[in-house]
PDB file of N, CA and C in Angstrom:
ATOM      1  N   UNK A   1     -98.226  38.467  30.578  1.00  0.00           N
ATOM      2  CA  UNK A   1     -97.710  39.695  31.115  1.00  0.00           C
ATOM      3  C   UNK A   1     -96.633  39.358  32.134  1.00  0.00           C
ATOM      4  N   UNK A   2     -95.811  40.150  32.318  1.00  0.00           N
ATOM      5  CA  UNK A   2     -94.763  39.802  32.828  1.00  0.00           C
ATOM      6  C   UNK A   2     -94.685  40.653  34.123  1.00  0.00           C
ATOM      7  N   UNK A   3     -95.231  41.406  34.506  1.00  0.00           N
ATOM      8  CA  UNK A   3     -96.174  42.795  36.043  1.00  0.00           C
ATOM      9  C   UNK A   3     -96.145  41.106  36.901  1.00  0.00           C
ATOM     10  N   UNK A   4     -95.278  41.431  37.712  1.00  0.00           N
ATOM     11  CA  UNK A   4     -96.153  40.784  39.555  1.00  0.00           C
ATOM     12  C   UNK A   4     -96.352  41.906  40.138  1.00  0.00           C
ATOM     13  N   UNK A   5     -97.950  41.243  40.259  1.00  0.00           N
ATOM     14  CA  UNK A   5     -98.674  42.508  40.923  1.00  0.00           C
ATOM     15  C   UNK A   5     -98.774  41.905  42.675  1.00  0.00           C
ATOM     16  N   UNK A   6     -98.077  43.162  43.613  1.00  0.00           N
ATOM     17  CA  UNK A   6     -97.868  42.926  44.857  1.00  0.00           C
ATOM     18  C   UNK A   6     -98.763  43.776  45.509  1.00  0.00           C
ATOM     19  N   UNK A   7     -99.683  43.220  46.608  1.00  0.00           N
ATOM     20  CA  UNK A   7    -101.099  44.287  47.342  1.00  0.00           C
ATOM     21  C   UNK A   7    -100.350  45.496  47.924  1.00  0.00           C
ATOM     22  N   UNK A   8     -99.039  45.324  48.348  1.00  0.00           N
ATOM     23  CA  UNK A   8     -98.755  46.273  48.963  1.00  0.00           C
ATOM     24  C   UNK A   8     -98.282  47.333  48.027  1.00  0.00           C
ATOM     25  N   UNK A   9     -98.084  47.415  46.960  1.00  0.00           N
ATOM     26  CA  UNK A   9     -97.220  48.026  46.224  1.00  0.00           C
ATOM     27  C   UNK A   9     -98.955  48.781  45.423  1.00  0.00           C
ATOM     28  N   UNK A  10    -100.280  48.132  45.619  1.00  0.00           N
ATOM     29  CA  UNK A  10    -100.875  48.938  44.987  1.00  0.00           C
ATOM     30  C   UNK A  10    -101.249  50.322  45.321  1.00  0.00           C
ATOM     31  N   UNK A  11    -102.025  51.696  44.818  1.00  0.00           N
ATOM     32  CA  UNK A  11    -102.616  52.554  45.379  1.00  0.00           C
ATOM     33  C   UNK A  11    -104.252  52.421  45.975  1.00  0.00           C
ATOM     34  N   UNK A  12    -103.973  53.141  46.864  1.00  0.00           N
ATOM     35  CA  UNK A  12    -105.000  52.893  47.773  1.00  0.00           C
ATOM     36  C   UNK A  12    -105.897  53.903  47.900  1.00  0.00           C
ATOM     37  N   UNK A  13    -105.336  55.260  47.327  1.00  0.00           N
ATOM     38  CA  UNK A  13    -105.916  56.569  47.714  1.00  0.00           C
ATOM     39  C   UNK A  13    -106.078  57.022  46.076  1.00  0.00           C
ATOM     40  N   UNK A  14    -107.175  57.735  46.279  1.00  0.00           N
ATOM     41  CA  UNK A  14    -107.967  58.929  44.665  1.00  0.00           C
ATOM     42  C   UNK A  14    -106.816  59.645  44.698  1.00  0.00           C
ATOM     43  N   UNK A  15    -106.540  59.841  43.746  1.00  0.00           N
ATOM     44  CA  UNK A  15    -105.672  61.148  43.254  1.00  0.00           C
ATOM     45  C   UNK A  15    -106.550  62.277  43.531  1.00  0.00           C
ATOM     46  N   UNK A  16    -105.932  63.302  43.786  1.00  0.00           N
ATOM     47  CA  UNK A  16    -106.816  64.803  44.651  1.00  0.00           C
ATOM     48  C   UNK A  16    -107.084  65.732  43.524  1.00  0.00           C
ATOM     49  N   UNK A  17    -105.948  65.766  42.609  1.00  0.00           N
ATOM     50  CA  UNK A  17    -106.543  66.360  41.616  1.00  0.00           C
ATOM     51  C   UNK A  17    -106.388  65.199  39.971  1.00  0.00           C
ATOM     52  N   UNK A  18    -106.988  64.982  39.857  1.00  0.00           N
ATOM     53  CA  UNK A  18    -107.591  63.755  38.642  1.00  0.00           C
ATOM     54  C   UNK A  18    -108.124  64.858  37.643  1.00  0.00           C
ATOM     55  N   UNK A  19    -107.074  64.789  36.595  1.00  0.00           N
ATOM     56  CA  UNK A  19    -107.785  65.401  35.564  1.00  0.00           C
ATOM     57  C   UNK A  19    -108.965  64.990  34.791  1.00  0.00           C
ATOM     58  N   UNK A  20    -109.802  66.039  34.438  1.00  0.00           N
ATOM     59  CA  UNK A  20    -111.070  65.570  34.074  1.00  0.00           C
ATOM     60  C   UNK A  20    -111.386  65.320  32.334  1.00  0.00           C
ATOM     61  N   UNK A  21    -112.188  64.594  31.752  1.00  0.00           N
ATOM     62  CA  UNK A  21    -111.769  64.539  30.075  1.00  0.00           C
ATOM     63  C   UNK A  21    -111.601  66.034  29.805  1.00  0.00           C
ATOM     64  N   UNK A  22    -112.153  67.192  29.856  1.00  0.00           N
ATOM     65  CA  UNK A  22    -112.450  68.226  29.536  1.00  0.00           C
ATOM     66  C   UNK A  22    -111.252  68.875  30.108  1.00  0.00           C
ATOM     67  N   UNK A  23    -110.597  68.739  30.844  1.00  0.00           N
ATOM     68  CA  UNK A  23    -109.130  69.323  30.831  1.00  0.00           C
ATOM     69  C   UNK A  23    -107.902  68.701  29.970  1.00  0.00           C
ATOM     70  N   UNK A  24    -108.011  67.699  29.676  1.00  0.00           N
ATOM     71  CA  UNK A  24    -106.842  67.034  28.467  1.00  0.00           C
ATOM     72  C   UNK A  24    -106.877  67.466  27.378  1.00  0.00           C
ATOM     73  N   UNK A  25    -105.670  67.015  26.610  1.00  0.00           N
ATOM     74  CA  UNK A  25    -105.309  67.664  25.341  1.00  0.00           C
ATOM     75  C   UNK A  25    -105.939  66.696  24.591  1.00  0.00           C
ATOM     76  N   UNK A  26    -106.386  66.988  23.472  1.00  0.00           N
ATOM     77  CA  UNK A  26    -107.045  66.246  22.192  1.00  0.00           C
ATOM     78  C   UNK A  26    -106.301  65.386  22.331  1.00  0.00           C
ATOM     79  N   UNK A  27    -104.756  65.454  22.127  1.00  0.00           N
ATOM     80  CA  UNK A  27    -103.429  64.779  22.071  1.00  0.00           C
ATOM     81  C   UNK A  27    -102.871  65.069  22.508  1.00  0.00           C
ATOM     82  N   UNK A  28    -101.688  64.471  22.587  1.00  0.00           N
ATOM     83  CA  UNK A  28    -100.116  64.162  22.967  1.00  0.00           C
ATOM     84  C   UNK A  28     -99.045  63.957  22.806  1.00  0.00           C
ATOM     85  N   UNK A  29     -98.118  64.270  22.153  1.00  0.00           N
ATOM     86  CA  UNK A  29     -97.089  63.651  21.780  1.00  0.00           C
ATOM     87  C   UNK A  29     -95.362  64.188  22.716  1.00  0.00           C
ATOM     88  N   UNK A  30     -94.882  63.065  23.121  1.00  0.00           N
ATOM     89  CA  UNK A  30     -93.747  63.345  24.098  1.00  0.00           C
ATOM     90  C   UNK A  30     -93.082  64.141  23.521  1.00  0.00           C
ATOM     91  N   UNK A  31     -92.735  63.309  21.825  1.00  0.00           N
ATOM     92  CA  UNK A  31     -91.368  63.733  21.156  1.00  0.00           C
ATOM     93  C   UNK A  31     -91.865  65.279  20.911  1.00  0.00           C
ATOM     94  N   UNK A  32     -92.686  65.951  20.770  1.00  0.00           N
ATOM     95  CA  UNK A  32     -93.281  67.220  20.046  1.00  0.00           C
ATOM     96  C   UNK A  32     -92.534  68.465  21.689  1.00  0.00           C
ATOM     97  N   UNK A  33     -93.418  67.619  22.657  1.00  0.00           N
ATOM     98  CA  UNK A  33     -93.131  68.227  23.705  1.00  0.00           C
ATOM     99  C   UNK A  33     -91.522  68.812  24.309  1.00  0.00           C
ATOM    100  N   UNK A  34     -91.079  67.236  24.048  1.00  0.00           N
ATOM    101  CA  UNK A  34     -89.310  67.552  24.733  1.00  0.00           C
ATOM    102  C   UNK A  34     -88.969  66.938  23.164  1.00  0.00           C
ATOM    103  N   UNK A  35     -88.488  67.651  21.938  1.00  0.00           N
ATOM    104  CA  UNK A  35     -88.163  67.525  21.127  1.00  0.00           C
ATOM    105  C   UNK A  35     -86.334  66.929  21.113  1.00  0.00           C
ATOM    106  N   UNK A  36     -85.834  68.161  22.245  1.00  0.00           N
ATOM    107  CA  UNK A  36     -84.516  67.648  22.257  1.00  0.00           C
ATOM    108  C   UNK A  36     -84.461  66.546  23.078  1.00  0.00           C
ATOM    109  N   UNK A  37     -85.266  65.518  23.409  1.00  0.00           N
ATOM    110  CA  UNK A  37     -85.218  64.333  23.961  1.00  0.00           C
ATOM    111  C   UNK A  37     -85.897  63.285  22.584  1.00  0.00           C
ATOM    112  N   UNK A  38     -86.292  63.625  21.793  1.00  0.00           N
ATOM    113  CA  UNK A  38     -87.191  62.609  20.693  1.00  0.00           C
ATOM    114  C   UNK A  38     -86.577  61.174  20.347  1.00  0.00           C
ATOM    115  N   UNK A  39     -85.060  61.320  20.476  1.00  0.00           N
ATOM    116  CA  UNK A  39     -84.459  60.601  19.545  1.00  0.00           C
ATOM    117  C   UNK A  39     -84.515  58.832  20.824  1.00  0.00           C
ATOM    118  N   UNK A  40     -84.307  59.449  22.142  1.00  0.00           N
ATOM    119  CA  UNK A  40     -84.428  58.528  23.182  1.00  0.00           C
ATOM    120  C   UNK A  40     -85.658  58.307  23.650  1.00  0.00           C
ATOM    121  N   UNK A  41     -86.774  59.187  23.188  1.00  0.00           N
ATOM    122  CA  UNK A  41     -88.073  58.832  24.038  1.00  0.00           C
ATOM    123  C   UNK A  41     -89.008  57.593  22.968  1.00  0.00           C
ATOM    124  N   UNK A  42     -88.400  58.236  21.428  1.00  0.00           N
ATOM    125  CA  UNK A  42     -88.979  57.194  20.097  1.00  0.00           C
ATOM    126  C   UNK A  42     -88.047  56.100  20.073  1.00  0.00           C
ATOM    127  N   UNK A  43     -87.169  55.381  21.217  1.00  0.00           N
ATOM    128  CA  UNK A  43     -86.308  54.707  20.662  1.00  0.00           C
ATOM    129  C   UNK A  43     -87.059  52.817  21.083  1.00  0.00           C
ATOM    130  N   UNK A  44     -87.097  52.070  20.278  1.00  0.00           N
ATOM    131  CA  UNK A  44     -88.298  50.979  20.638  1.00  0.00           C
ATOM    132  C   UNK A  44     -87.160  49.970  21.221  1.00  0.00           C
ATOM    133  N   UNK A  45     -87.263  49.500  22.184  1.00  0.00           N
ATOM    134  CA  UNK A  45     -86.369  48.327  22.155  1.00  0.00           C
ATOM    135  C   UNK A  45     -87.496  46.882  22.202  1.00  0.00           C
ATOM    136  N   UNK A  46     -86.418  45.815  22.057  1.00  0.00           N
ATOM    137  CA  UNK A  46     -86.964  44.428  21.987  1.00  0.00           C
ATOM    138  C   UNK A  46     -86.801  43.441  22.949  1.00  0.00           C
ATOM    139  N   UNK A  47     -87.859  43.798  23.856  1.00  0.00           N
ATOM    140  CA  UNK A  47     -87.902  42.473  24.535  1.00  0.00           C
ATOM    141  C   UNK A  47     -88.096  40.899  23.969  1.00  0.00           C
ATOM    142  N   UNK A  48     -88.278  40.549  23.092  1.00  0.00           N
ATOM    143  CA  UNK A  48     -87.845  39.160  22.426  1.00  0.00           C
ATOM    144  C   UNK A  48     -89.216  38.144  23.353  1.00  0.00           C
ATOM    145  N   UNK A  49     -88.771  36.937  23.540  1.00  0.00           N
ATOM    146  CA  UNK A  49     -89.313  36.247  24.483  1.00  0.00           C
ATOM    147  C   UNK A  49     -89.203  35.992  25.638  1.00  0.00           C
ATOM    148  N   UNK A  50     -89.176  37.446  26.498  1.00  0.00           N
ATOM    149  CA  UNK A  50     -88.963  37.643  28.047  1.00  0.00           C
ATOM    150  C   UNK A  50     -90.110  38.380  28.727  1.00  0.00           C
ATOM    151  N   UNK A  51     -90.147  37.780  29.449  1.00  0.00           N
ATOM    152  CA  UNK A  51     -91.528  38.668  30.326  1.00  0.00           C
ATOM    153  C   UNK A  51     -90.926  39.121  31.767  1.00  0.00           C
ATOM    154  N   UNK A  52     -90.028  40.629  30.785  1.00  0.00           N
ATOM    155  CA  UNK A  52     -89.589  41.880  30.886  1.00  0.00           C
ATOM    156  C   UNK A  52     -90.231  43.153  31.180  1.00  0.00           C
ATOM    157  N   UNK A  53     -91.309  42.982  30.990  1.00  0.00           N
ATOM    158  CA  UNK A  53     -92.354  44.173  30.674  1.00  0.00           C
ATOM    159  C   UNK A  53     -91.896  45.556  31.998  1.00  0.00           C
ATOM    160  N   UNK A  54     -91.606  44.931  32.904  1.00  0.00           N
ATOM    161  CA  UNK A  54     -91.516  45.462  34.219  1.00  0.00           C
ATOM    162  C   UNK A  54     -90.041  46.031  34.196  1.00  0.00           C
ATOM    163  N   UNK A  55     -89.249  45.284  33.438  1.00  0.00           N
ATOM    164  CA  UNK A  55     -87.949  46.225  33.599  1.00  0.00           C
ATOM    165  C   UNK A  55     -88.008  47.171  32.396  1.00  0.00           C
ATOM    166  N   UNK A  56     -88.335  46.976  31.452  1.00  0.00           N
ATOM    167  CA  UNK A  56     -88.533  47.730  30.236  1.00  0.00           C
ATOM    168  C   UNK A  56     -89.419  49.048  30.809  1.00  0.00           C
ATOM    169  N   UNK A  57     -90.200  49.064  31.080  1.00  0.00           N
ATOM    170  CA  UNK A  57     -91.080  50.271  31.402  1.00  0.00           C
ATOM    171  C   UNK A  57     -90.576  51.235  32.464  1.00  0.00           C
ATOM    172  N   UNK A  58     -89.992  50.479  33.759  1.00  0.00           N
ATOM    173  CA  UNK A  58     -89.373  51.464  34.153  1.00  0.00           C
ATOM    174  C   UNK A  58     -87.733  51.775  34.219  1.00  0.00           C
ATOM    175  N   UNK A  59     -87.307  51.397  33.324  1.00  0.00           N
ATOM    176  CA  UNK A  59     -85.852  51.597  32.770  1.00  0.00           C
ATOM    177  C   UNK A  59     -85.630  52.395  31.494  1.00  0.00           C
ATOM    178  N   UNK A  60     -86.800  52.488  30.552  1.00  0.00           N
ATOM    179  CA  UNK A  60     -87.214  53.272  29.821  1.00  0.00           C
ATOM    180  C   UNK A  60     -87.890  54.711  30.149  1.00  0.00           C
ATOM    181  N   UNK A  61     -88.430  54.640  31.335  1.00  0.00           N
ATOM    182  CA  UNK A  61     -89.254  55.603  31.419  1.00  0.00           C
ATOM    183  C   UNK A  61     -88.147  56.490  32.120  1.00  0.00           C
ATOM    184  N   UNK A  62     -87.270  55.846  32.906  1.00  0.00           N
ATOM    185  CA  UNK A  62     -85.794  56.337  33.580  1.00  0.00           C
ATOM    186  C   UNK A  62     -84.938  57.122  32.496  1.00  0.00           C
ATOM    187  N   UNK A  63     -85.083  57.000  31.333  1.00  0.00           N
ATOM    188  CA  UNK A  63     -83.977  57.264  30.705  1.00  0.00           C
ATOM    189  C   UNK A  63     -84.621  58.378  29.619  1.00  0.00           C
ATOM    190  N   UNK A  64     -86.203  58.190  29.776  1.00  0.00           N
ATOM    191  CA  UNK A  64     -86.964  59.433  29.519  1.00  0.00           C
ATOM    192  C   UNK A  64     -86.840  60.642  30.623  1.00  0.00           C
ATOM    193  N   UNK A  65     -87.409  60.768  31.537  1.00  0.00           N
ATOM    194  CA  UNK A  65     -86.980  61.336  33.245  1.00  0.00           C
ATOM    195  C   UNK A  65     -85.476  62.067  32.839  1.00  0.00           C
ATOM    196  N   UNK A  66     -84.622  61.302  32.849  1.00  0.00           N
ATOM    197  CA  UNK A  66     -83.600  62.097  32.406  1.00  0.00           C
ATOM    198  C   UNK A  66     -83.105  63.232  31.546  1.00  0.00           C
ATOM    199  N   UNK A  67     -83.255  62.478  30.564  1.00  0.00           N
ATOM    200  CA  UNK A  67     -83.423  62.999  29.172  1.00  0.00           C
ATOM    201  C   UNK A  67     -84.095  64.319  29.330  1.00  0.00           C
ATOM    202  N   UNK A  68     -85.279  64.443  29.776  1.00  0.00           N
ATOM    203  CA  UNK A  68     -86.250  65.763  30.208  1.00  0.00           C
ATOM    204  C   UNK A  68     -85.350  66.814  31.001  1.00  0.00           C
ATOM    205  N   UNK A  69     -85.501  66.051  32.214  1.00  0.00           N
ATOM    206  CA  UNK A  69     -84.755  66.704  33.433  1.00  0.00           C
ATOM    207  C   UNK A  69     -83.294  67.621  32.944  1.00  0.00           C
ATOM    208  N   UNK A  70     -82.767  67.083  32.022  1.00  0.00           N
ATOM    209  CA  UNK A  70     -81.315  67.514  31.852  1.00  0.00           C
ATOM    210  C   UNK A  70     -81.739  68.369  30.477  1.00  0.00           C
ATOM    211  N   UNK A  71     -83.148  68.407  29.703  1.00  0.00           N
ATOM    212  CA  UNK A  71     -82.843  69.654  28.951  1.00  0.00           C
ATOM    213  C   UNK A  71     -81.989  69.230  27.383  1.00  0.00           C
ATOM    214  N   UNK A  72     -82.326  67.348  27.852  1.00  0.00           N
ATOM    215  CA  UNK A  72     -81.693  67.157  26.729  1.00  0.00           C
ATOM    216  C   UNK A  72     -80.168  66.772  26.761  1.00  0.00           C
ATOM    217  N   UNK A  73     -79.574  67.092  27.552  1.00  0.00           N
ATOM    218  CA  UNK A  73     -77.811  66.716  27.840  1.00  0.00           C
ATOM    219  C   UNK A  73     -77.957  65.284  27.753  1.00  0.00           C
ATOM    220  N   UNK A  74     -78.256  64.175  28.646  1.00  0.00           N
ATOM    221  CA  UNK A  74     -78.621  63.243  28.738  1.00  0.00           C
ATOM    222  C   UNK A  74     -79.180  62.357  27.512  1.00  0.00           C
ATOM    223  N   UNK A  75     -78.568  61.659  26.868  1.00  0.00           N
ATOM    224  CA  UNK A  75     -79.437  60.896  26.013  1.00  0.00           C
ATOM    225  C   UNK A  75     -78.719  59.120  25.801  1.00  0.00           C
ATOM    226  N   UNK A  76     -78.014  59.509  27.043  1.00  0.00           N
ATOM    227  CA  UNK A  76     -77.278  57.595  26.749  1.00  0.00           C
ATOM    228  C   UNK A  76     -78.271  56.670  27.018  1.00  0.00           C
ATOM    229  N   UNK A  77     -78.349  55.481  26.200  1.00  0.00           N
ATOM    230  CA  UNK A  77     -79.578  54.641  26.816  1.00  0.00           C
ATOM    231  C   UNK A  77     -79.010  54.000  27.915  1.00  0.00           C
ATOM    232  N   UNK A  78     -79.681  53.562  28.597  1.00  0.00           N
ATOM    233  CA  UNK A  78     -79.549  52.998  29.813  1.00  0.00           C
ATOM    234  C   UNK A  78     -79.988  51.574  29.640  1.00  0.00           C
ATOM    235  N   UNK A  79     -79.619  50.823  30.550  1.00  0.00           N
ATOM    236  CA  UNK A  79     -79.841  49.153  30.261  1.00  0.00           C
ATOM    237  C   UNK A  79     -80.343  48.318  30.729  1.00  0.00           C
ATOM    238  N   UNK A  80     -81.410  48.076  29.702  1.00  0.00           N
ATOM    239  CA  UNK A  80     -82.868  46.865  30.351  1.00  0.00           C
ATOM    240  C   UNK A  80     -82.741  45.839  30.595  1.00  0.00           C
ATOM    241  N   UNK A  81     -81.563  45.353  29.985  1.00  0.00           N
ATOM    242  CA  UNK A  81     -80.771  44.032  30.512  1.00  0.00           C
ATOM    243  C   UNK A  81     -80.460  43.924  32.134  1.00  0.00           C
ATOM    244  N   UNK A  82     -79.685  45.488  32.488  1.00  0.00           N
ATOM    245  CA  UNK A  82     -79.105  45.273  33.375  1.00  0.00           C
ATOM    246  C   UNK A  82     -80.228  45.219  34.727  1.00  0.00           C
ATOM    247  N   UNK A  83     -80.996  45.987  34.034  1.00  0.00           N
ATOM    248  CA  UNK A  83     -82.213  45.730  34.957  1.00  0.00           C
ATOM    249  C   UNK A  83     -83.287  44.697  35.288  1.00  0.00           C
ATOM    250  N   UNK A  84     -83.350  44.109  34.525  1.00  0.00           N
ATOM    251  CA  UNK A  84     -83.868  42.323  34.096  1.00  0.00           C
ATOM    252  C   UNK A  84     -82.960  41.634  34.923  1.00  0.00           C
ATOM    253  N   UNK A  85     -81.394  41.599  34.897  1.00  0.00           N
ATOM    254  CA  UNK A  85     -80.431  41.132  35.260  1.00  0.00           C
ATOM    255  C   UNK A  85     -80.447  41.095  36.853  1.00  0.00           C
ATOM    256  N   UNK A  86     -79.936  42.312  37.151  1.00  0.00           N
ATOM    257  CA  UNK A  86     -79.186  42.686  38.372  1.00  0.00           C
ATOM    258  C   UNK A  86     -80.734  42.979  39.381  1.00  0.00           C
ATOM    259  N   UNK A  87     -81.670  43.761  39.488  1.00  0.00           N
ATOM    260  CA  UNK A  87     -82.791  44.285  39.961  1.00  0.00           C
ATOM    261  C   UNK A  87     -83.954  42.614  39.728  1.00  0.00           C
ATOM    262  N   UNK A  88     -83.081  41.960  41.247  1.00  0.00           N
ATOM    263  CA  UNK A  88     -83.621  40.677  40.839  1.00  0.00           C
ATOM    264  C   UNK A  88     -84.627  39.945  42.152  1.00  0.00           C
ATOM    265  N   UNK A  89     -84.375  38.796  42.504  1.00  0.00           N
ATOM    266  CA  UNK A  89     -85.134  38.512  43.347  1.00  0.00           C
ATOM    267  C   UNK A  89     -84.732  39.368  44.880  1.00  0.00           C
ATOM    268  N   UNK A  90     -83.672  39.035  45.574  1.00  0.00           N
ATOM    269  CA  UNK A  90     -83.087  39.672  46.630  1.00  0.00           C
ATOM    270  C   UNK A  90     -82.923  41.162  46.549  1.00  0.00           C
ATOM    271  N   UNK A  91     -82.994  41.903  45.389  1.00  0.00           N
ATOM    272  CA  UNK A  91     -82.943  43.451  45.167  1.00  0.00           C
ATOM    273  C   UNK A  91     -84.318  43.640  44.955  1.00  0.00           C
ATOM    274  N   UNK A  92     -85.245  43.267  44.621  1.00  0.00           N
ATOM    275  CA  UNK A  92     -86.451  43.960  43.790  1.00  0.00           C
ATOM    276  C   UNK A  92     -87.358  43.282  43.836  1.00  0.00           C
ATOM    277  N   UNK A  93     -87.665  42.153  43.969  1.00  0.00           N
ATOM    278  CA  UNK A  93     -88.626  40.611  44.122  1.00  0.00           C
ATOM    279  C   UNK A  93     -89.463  40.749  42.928  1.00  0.00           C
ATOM    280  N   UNK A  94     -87.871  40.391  41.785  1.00  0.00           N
ATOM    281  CA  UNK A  94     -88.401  40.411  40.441  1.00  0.00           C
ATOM    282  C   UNK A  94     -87.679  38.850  39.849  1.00  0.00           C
ATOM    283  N   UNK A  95     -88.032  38.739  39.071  1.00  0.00           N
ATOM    284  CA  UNK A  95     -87.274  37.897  38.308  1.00  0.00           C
ATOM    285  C   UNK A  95     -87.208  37.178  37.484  1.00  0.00           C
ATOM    286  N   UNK A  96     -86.480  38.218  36.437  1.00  0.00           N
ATOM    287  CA  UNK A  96     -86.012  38.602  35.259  1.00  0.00           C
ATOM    288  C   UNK A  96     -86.829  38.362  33.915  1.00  0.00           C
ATOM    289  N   UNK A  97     -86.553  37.458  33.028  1.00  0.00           N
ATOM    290  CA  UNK A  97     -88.089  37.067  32.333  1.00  0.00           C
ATOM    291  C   UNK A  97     -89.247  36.447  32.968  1.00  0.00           C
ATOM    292  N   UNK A  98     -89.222  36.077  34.410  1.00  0.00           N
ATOM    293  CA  UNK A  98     -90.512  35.280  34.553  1.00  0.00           C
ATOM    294  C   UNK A  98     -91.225  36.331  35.239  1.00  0.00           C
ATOM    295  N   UNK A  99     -90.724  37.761  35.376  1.00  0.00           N
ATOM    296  CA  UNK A  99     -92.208  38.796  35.794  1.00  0.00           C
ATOM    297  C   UNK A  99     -91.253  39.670  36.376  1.00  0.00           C
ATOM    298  N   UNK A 100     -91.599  40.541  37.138  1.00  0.00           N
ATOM    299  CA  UNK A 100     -91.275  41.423  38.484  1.00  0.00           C
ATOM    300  C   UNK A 100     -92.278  42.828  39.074  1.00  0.00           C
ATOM    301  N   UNK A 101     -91.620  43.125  39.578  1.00  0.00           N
ATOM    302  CA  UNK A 101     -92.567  44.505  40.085  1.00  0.00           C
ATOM    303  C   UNK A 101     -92.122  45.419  39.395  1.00  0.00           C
ATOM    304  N   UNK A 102     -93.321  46.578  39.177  1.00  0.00           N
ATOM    305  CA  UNK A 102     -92.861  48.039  38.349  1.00  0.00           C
ATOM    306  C   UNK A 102     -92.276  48.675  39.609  1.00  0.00           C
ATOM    307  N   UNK A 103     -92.758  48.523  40.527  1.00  0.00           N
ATOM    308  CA  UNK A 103     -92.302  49.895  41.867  1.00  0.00           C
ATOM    309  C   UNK A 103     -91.384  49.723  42.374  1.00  0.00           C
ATOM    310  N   UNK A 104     -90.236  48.440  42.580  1.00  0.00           N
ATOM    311  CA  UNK A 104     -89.263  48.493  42.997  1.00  0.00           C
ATOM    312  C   UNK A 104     -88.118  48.675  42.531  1.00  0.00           C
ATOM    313  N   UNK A 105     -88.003  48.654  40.854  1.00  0.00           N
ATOM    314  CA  UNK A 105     -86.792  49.018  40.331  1.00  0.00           C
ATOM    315  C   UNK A 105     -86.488  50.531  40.644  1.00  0.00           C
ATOM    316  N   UNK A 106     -87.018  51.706  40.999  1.00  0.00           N
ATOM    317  CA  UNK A 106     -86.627  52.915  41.211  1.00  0.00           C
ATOM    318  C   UNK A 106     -86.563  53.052  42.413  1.00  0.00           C
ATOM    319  N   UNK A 107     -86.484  52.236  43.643  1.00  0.00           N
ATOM    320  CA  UNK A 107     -85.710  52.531  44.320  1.00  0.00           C
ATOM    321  C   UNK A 107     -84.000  51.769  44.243  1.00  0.00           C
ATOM    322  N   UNK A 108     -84.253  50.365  43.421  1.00  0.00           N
ATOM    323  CA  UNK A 108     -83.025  50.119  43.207  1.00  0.00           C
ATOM    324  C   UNK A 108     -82.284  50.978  42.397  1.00  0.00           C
ATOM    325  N   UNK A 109     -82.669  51.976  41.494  1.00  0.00           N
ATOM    326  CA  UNK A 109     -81.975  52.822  40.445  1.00  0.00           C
ATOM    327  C   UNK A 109     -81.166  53.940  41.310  1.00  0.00           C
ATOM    328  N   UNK A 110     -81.966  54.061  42.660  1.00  0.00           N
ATOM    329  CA  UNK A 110     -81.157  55.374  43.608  1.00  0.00           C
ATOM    330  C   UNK A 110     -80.337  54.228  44.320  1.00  0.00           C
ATOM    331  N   UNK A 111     -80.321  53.352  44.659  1.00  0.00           N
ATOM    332  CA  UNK A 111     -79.145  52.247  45.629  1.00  0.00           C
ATOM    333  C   UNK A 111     -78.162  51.811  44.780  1.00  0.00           C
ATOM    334  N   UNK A 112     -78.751  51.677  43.551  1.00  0.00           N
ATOM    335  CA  UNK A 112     -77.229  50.694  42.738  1.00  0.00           C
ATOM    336  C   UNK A 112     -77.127  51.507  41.098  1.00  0.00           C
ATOM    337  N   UNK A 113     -78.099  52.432  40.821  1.00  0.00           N
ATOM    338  CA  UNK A 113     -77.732  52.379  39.342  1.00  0.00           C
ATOM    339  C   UNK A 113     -78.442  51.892  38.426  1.00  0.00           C
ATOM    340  N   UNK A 114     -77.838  52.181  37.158  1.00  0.00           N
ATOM    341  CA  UNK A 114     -78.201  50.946  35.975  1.00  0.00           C
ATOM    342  C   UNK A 114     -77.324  51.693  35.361  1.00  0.00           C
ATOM    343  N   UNK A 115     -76.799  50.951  34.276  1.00  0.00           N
ATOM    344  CA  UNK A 115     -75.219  50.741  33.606  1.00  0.00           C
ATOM    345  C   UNK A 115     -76.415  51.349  32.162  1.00  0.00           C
ATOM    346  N   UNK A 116     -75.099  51.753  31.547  1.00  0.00           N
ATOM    347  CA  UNK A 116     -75.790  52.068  29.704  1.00  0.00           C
ATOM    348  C   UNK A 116     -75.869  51.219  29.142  1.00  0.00           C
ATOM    349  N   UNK A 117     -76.703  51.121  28.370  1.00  0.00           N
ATOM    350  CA  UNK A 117     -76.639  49.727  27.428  1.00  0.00           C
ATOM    351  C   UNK A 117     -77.750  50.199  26.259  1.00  0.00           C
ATOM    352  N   UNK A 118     -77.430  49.753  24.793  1.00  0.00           N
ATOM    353  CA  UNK A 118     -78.641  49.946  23.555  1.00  0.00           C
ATOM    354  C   UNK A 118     -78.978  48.737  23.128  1.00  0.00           C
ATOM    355  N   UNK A 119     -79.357  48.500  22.018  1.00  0.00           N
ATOM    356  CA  UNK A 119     -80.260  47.270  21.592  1.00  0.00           C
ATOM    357  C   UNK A 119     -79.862  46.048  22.123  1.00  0.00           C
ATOM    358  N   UNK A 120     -81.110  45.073  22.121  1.00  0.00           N
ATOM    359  CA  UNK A 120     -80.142  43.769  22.525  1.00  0.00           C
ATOM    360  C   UNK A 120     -79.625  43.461  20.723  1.00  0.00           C
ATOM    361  N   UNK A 121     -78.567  42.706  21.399  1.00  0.00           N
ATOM    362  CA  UNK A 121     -77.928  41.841  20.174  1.00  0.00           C
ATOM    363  C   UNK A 121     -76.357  43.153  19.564  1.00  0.00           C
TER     364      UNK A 121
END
């Protein structure tokens, strides 16, 4: 796994309202939900042999967020590279295939960005 898991970065507190089994949906599906987002929320990319996991999830989940938020306007992919890349040791106390943190790339996403980018290769 490619998660550095940092004590400070964990939660510490119950969620106040925790849904209970008996309030969830049988199922789920994103694409069903925000349909005019499907095409970016089903889109798989390939981390290869990088232990990425940490920029992928929340650089993906960024470009879902969007996608929602805008109603659909929004559908450029955004770039896991650049976030592997740039959102590194001195920005994020990640780095790059050998692990990083999930919680600090979104505050680097409000300080610096992330550039578009689609498949590798």
């Amino acid at each position: 796994m490619g998660t550095v898991v940092d004590p400070e970065w964990t939660i510490k507190a119950t969620p106040k309202n925790y849904p209970t089994p008996a309030n969830l949906p049988a199922s789920f599906d994103a694409r069903e939900q925000w349909p005019e987002c499907a095409d970016v929320i089903n889109f798989v990319r390939d981390q290869s042999d990088c232990g990425s996991c940490w920029a992928h999830g929340t650089t993906e989940a960024l470009n879902d967020r969007k996608c929602i938020a805008t109603g659909g306007a929004f559908k450029t992919l955004l770039s896991v590279a650049d976030t592997t890349a740039c959102c590194n040791g001195s920005q994020c106390m990640s780095f790059g295939c050998n692990g990083g943190q999930v919680a600090t790339p979104w505050a680097w996403f409000m300080r610096k960005g992330v550039v578009s980018g689609g498949p590798f290769g």
